[in-house]
PDB file of N, CA and C in Angstrom:
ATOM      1  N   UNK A   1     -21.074  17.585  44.757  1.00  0.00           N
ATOM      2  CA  UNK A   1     -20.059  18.099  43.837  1.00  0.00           C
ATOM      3  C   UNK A   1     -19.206  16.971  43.266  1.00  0.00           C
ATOM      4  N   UNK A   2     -18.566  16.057  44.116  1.00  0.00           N
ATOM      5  CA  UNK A   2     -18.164  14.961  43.765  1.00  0.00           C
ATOM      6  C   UNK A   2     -18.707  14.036  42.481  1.00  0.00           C
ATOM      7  N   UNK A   3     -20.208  13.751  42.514  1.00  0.00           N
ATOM      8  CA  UNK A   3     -20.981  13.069  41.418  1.00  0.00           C
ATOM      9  C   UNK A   3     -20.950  13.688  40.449  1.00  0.00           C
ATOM     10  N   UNK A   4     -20.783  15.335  40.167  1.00  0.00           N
ATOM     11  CA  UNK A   4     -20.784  15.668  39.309  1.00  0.00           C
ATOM     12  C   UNK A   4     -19.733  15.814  38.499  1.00  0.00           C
ATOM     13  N   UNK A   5     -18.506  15.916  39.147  1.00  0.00           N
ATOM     14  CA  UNK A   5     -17.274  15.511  38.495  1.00  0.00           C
ATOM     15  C   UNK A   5     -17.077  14.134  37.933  1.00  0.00           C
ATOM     16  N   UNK A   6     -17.444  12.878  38.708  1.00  0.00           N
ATOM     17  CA  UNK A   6     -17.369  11.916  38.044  1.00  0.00           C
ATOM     18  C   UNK A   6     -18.169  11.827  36.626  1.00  0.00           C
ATOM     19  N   UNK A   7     -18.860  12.173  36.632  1.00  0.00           N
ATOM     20  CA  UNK A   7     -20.100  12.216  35.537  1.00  0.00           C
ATOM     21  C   UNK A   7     -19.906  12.821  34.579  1.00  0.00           C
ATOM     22  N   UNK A   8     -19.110  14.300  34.598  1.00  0.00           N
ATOM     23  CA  UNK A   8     -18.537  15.114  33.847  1.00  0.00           C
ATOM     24  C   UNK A   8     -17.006  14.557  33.156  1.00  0.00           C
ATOM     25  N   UNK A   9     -16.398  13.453  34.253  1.00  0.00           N
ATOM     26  CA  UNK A   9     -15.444  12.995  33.954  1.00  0.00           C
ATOM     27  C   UNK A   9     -15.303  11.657  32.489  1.00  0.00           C
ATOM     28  N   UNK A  10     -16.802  10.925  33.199  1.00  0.00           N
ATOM     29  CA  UNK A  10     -17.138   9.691  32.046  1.00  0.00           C
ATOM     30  C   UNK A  10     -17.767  10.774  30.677  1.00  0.00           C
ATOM     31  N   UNK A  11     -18.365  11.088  31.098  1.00  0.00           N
ATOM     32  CA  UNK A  11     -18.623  11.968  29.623  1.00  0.00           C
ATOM     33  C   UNK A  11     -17.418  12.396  28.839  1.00  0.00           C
ATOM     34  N   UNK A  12     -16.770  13.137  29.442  1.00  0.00           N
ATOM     35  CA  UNK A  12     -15.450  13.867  28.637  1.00  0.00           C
ATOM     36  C   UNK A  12     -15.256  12.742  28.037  1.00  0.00           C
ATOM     37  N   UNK A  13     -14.511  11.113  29.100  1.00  0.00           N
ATOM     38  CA  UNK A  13     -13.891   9.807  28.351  1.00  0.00           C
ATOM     39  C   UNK A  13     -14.871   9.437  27.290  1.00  0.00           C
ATOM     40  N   UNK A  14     -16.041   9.198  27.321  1.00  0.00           N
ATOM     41  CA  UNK A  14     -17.081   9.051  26.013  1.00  0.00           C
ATOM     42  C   UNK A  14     -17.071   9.676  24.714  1.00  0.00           C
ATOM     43  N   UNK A  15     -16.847  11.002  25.077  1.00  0.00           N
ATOM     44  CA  UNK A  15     -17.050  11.999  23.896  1.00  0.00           C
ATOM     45  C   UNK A  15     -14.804  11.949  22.795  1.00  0.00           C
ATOM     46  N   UNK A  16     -14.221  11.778  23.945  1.00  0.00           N
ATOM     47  CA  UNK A  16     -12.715  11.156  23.173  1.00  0.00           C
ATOM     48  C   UNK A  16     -12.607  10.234  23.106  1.00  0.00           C
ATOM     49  N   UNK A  17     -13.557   8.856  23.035  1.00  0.00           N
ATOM     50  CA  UNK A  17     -13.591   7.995  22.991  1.00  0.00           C
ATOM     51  C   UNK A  17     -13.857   7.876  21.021  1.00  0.00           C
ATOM     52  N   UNK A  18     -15.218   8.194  21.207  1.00  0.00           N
ATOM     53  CA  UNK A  18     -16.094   8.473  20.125  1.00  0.00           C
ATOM     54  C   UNK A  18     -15.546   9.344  18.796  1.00  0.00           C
ATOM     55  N   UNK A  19     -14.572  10.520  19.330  1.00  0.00           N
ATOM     56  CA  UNK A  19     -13.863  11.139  18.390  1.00  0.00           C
ATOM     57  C   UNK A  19     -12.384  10.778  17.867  1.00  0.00           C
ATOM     58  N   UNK A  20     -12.467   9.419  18.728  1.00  0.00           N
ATOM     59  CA  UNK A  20     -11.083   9.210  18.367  1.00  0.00           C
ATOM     60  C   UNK A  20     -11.560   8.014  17.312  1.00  0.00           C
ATOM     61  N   UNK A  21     -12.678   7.207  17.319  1.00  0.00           N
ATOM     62  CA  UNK A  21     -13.104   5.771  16.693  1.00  0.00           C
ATOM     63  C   UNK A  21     -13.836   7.013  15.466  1.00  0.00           C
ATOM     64  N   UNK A  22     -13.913   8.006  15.861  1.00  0.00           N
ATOM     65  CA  UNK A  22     -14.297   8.591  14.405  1.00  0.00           C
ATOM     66  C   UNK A  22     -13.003   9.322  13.077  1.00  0.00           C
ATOM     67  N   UNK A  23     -11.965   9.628  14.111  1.00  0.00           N
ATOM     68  CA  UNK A  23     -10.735   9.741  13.237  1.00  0.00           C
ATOM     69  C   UNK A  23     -10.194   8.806  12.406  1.00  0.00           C
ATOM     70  N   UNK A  24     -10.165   7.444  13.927  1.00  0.00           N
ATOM     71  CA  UNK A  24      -9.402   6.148  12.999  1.00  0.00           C
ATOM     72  C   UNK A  24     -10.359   5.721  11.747  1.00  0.00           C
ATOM     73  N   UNK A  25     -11.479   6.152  11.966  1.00  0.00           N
ATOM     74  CA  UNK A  25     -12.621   5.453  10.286  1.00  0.00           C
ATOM     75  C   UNK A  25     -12.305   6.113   8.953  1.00  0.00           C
ATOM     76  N   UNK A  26     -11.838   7.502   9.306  1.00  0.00           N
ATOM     77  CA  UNK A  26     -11.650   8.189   8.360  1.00  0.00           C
ATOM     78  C   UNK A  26     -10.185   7.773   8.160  1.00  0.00           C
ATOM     79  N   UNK A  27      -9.347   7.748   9.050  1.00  0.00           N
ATOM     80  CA  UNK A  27      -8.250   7.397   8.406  1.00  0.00           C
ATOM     81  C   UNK A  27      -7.694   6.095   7.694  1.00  0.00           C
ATOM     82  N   UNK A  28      -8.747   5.164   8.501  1.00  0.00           N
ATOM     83  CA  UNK A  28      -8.563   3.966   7.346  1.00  0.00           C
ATOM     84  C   UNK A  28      -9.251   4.291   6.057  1.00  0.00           C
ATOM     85  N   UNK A  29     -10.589   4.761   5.726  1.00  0.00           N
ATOM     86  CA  UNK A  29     -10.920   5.227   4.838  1.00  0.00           C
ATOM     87  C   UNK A  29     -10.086   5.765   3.953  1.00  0.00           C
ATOM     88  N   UNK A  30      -9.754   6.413   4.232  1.00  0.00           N
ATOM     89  CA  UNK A  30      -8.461   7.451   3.720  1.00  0.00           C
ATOM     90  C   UNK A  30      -7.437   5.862   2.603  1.00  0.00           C
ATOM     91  N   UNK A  31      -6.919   5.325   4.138  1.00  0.00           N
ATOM     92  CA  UNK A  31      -5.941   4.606   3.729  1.00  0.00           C
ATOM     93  C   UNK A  31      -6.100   3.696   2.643  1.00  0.00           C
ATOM     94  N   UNK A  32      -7.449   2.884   2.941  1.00  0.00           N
ATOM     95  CA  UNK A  32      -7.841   2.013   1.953  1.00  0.00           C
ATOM     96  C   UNK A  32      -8.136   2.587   0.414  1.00  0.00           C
ATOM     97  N   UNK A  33      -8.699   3.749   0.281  1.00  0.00           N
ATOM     98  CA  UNK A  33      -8.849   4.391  -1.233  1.00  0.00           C
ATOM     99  C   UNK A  33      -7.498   4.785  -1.432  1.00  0.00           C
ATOM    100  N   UNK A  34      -6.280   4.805  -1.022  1.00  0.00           N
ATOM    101  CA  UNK A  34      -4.923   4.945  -1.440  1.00  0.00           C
ATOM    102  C   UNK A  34      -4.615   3.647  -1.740  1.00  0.00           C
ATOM    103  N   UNK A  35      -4.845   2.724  -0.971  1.00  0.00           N
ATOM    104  CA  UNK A  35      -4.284   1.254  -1.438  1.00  0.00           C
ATOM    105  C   UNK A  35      -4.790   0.522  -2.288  1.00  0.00           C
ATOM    106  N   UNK A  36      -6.467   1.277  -2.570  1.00  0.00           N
ATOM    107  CA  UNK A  36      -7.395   0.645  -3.820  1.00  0.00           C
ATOM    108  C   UNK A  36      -6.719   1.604  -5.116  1.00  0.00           C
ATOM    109  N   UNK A  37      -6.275   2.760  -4.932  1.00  0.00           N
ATOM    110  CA  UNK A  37      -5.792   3.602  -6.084  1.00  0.00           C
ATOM    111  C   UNK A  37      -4.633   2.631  -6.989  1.00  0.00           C
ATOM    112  N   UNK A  38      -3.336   2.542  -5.891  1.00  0.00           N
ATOM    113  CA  UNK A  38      -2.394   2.452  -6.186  1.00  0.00           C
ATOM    114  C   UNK A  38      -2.628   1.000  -6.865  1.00  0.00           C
ATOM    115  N   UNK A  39      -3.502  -0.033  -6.051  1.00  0.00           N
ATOM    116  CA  UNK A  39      -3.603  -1.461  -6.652  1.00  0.00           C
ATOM    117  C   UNK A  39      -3.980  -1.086  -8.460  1.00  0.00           C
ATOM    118  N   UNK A  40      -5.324  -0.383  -7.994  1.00  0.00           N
ATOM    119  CA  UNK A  40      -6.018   0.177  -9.755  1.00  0.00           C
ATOM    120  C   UNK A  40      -4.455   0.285 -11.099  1.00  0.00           C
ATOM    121  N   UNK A  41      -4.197   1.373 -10.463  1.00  0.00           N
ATOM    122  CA  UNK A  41      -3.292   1.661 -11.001  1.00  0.00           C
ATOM    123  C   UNK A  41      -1.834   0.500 -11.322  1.00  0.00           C
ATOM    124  N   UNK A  42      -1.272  -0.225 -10.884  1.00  0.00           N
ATOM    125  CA  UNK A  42      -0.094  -0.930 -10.958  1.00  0.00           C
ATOM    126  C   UNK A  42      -0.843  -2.577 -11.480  1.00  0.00           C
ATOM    127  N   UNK A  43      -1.793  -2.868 -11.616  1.00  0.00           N
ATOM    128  CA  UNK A  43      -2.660  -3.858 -11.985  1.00  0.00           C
ATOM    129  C   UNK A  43      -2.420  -4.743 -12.876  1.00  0.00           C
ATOM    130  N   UNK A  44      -2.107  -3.901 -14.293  1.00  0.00           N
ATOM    131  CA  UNK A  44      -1.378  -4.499 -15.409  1.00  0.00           C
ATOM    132  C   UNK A  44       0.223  -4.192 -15.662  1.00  0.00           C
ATOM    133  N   UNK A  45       0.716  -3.595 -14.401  1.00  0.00           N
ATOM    134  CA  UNK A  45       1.784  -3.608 -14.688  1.00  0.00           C
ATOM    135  C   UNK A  45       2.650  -4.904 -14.842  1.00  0.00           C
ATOM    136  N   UNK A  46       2.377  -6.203 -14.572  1.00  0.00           N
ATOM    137  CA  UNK A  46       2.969  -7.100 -14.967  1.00  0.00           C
ATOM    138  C   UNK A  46       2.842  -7.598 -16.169  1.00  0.00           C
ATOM    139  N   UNK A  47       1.662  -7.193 -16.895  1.00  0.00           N
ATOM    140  CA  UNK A  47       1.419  -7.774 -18.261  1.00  0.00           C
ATOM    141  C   UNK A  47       1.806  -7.124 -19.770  1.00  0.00           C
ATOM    142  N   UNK A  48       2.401  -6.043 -18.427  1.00  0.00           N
ATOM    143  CA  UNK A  48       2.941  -5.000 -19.896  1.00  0.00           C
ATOM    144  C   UNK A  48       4.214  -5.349 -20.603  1.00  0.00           C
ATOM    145  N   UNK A  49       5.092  -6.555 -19.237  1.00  0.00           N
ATOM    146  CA  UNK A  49       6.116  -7.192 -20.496  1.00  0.00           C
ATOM    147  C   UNK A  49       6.211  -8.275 -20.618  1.00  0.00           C
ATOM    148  N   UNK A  50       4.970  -8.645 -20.643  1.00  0.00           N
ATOM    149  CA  UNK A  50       5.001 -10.232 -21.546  1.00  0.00           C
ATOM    150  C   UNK A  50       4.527 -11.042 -20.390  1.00  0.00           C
ATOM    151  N   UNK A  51       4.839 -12.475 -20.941  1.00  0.00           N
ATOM    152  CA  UNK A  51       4.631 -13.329 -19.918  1.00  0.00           C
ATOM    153  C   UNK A  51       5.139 -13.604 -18.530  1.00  0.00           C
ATOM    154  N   UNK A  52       5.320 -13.578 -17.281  1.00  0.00           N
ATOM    155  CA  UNK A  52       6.180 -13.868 -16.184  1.00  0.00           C
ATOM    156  C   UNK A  52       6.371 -14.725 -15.897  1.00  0.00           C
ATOM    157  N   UNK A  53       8.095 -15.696 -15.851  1.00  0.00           N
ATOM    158  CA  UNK A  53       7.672 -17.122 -15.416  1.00  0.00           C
ATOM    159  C   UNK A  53       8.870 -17.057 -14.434  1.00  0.00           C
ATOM    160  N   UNK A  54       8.614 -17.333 -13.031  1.00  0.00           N
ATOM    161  CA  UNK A  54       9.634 -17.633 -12.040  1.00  0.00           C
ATOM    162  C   UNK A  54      10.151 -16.144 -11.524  1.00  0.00           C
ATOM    163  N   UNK A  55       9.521 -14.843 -11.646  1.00  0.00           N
ATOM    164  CA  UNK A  55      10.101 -13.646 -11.442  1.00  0.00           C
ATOM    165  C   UNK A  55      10.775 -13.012 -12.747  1.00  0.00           C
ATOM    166  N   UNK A  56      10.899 -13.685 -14.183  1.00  0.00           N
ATOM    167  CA  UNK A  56      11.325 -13.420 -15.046  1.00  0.00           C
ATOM    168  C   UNK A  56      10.363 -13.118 -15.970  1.00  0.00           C
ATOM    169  N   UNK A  57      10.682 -11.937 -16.608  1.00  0.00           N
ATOM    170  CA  UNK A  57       9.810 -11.613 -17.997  1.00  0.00           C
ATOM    171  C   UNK A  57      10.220 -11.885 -19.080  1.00  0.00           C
ATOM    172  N   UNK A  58       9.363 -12.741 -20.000  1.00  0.00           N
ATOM    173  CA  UNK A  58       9.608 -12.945 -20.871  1.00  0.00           C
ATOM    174  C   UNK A  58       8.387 -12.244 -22.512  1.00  0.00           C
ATOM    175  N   UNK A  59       8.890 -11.560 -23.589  1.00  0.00           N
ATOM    176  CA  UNK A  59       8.379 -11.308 -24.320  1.00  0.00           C
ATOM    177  C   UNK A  59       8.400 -12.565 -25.373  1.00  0.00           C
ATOM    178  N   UNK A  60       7.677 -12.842 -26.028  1.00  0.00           N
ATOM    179  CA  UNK A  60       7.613 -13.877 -27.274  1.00  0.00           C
ATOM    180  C   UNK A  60       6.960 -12.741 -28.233  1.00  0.00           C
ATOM    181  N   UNK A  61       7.893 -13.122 -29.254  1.00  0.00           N
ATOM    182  CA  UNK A  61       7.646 -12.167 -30.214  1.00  0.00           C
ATOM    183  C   UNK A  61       7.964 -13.145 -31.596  1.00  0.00           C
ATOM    184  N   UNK A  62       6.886 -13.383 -32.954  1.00  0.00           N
ATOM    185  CA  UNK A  62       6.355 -13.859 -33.523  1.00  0.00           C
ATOM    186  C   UNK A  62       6.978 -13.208 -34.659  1.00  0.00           C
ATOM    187  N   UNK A  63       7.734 -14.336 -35.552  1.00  0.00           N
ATOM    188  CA  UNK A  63       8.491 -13.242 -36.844  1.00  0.00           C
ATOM    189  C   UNK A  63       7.306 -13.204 -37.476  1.00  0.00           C
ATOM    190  N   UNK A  64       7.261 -12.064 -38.701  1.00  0.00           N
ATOM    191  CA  UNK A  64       6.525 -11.561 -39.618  1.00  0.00           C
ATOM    192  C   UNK A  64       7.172 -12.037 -40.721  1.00  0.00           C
ATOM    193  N   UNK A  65       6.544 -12.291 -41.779  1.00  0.00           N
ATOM    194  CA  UNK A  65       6.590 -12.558 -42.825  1.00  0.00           C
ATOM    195  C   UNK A  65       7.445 -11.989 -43.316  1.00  0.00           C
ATOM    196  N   UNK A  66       8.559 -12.564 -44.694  1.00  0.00           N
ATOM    197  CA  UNK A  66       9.623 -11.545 -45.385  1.00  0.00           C
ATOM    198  C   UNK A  66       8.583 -10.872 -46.670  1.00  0.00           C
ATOM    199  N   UNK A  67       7.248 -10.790 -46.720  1.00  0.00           N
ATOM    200  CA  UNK A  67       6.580 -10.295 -48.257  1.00  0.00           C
ATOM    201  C   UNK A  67       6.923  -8.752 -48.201  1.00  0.00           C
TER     202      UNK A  67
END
């Protein structure tokens, strides 16, 4: 009776072992297509005002002609 508890015991630890290294995959999964989204997304947000120099944005803007 004894052997069979141990045995029953490593199994149980195997099988929450296994379901727990199968949660954390999905949840990095998870995590990483949120952090690939958000990168996608915010990507050009620096280029949308102009040049950046030193933490500062700068636009250069080019007069037009008086015709």
């Amino acid at each position: 009776m004894r052997v069979v508890a141990i045995a029953l015991g490593a199994v149980i630890l195997v099988v929450a072992f296994v379901f727990s290294l199968v949660i954390f995959s999905i949840a990095l999964a998870a995590g990483l297509l949120v952090l690939g989204y958000v990168w996608w997304k915010t990507r050009s947000a620096p280029r949308r005002g102009g040049r950046v120099i030193e933490g500062e944005s700068r636009r250069e803007i080019t007069p037009r002609d008086p015709d």
